[in-house]
N, C-alpha and C. Protein backbone atom coordinates (compact mmCIF):
# COMPACT_ATOMS: atom_id res chain seq x y z
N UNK A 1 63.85 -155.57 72.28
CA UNK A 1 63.25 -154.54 73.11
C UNK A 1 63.47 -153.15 72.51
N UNK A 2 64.97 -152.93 72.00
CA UNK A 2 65.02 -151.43 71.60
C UNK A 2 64.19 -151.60 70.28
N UNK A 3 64.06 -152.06 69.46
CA UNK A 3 63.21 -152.41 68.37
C UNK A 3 61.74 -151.69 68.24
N UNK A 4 61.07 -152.51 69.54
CA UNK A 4 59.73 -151.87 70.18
C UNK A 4 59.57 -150.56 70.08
N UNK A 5 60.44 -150.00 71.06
CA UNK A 5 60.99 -148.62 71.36
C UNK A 5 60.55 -147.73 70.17
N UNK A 6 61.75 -148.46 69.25
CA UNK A 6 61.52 -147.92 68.09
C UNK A 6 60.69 -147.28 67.15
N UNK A 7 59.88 -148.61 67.04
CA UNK A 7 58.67 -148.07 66.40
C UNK A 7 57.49 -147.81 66.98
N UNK A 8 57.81 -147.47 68.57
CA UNK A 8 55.86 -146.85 69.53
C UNK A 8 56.19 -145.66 68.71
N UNK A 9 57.16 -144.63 68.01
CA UNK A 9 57.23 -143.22 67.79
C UNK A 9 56.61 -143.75 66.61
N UNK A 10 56.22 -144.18 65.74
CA UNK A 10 55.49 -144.59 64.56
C UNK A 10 53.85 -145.02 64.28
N UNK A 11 53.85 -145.48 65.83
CA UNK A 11 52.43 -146.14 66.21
C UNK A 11 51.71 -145.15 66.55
N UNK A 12 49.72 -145.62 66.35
CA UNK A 12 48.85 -144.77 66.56
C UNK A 12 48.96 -144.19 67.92
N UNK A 13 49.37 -144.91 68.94
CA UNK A 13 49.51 -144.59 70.23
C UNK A 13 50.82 -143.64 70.72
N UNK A 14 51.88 -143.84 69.95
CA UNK A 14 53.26 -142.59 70.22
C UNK A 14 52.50 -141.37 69.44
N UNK A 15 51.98 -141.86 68.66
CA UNK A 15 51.41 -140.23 68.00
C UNK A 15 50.40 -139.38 68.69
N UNK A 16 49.69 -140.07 69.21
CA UNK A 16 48.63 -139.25 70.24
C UNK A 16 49.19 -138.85 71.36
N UNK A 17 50.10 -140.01 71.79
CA UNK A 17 51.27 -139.42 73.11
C UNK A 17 51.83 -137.74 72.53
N UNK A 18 52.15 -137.88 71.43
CA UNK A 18 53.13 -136.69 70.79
C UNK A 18 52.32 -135.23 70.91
N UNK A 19 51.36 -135.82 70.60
CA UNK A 19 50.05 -134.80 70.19
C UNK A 19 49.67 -134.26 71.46
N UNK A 20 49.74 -134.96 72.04
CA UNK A 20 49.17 -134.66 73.73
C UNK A 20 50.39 -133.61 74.08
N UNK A 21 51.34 -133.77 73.98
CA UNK A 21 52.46 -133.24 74.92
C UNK A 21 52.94 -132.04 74.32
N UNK A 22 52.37 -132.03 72.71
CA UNK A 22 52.69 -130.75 71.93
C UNK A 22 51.40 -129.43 72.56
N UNK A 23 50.46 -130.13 72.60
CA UNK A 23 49.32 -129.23 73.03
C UNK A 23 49.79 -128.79 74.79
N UNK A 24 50.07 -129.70 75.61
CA UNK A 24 50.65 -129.16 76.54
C UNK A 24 51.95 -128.28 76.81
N UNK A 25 52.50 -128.20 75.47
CA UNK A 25 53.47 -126.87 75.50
C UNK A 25 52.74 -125.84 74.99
N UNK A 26 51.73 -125.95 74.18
CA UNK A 26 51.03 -124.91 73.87
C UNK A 26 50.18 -123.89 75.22
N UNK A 27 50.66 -125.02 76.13
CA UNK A 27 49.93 -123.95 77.35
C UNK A 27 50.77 -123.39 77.96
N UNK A 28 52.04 -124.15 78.29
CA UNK A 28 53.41 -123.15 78.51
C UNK A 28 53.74 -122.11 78.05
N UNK A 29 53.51 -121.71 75.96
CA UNK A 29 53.32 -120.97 75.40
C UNK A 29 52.79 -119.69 75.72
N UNK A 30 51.46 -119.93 75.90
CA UNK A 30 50.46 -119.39 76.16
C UNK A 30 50.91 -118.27 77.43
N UNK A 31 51.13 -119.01 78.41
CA UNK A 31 51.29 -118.74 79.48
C UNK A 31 52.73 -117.42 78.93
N UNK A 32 53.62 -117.72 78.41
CA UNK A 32 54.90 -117.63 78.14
C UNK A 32 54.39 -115.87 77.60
N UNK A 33 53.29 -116.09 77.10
CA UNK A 33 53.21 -114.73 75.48
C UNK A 33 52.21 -113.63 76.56
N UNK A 34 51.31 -114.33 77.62
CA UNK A 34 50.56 -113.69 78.51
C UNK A 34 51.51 -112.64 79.17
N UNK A 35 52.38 -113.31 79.99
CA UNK A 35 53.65 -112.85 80.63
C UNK A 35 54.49 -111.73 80.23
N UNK A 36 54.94 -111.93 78.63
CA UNK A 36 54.99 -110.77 77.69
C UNK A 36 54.35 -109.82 77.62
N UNK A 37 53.40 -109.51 77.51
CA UNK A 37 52.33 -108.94 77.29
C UNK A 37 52.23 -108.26 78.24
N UNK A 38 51.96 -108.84 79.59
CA UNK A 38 52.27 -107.76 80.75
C UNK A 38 53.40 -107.07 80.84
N UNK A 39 54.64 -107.49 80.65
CA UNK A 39 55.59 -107.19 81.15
C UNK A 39 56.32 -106.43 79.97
N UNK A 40 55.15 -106.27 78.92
CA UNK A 40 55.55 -105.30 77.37
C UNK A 40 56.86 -105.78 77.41
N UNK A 41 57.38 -107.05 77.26
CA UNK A 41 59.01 -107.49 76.29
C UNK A 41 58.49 -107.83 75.31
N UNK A 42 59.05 -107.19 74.03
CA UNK A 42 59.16 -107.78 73.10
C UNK A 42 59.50 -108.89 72.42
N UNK A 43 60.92 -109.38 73.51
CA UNK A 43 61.96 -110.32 72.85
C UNK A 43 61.27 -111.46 73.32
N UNK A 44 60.79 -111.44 74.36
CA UNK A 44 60.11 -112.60 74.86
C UNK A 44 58.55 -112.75 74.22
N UNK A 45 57.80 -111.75 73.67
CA UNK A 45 56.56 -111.86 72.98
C UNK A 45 57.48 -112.92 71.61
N UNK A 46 57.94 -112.12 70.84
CA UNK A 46 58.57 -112.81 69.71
C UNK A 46 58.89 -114.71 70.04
N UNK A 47 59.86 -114.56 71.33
CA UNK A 47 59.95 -115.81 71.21
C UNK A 47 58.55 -116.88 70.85
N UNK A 48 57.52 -116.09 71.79
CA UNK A 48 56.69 -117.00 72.20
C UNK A 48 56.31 -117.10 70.40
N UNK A 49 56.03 -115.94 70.06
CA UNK A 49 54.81 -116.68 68.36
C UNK A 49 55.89 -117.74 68.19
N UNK A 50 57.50 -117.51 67.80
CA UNK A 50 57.91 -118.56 67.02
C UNK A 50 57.87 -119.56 68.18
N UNK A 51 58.00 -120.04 69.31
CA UNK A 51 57.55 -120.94 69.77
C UNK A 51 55.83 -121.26 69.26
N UNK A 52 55.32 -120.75 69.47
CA UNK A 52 53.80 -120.58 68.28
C UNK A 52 53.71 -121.79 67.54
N UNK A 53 54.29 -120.52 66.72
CA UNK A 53 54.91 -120.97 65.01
C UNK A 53 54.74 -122.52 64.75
N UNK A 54 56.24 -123.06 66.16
CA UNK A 54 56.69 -124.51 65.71
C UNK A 54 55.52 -125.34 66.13
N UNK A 55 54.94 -125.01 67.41
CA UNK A 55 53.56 -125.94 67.95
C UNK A 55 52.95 -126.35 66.49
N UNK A 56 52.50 -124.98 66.25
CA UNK A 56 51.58 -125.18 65.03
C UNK A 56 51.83 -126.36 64.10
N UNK A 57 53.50 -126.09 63.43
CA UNK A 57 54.26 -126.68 62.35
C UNK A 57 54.20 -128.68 63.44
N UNK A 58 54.84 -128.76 64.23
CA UNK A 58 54.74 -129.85 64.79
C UNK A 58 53.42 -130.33 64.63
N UNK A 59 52.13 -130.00 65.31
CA UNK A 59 50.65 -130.39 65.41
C UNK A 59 50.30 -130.74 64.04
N UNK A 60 50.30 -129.77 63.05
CA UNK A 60 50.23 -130.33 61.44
C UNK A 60 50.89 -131.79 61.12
N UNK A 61 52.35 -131.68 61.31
CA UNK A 61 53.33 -132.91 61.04
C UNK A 61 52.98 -134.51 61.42
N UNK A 62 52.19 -134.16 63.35
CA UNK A 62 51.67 -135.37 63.57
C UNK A 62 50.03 -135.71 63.60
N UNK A 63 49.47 -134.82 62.65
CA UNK A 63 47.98 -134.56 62.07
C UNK A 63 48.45 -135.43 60.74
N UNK A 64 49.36 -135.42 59.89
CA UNK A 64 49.90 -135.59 58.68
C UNK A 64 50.00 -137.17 58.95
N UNK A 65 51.05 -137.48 59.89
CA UNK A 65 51.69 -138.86 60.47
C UNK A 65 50.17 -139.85 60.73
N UNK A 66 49.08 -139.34 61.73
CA UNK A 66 48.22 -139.75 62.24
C UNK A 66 47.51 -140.64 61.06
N UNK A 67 47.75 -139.60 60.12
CA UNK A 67 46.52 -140.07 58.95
C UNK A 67 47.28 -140.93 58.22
N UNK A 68 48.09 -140.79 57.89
CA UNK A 68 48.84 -141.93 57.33
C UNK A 68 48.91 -143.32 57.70
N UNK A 69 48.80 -143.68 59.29
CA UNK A 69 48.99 -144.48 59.95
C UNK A 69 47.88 -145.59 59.58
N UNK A 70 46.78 -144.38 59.59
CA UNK A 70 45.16 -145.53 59.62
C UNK A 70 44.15 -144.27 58.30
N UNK A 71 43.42 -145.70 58.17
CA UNK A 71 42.31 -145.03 56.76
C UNK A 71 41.35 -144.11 57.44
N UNK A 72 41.19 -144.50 59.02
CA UNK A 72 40.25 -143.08 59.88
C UNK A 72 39.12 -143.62 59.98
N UNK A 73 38.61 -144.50 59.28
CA UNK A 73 37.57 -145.50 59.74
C UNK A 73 37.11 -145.65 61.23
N UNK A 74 38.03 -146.08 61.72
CA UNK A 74 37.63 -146.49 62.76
C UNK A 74 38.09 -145.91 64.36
N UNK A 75 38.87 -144.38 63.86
CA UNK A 75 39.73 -143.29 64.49
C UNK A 75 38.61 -142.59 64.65
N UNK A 76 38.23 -142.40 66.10
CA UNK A 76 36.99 -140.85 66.05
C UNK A 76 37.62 -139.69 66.21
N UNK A 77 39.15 -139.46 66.02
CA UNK A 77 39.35 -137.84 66.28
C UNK A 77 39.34 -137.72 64.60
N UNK A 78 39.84 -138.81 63.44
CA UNK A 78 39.97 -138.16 62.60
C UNK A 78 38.71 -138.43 61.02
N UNK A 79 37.96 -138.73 62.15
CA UNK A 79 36.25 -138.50 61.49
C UNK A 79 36.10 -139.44 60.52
């Protein structure tokens, strides 16, 4: 059973899970840098890009993973 576990973070399906939940911090983000912005903090604008930043760096990583997984043939997000 932990085995399984193991490798759904490897599978086409933990990766889209991943993908999903990275884009939904990107709205927390969002929300996070808006907030800033009104409230002219800096420290908290800053956080948000490098929170940004990592979305970005993460989304690439399991864009990277995705493709690796499968030839894309038969994947319609990755054409």
């Amino acid at each position: 059973m932990a085995k399984k576990a193991k490798n759904f973070k490897k599978s086409k399906t933990g990766v889209y899970i991943a993908l999903g939940s990275t884009a939904f911090g990107a709205i927390s983000v969002a929300k996070q840098a808006k907030l800033a912005r009104n409230d002219n903090d800096m420290l908290r604008l800053v956080d948000a890009a490098v929170s940004a930043a990592a979305i970005v760096t993460g989304l690439a990583i399991l864009y990277r993973e995705l493709k690796r997984l499968g030839d894309g043939n038969d994947d319609v997000l990755l054409g």
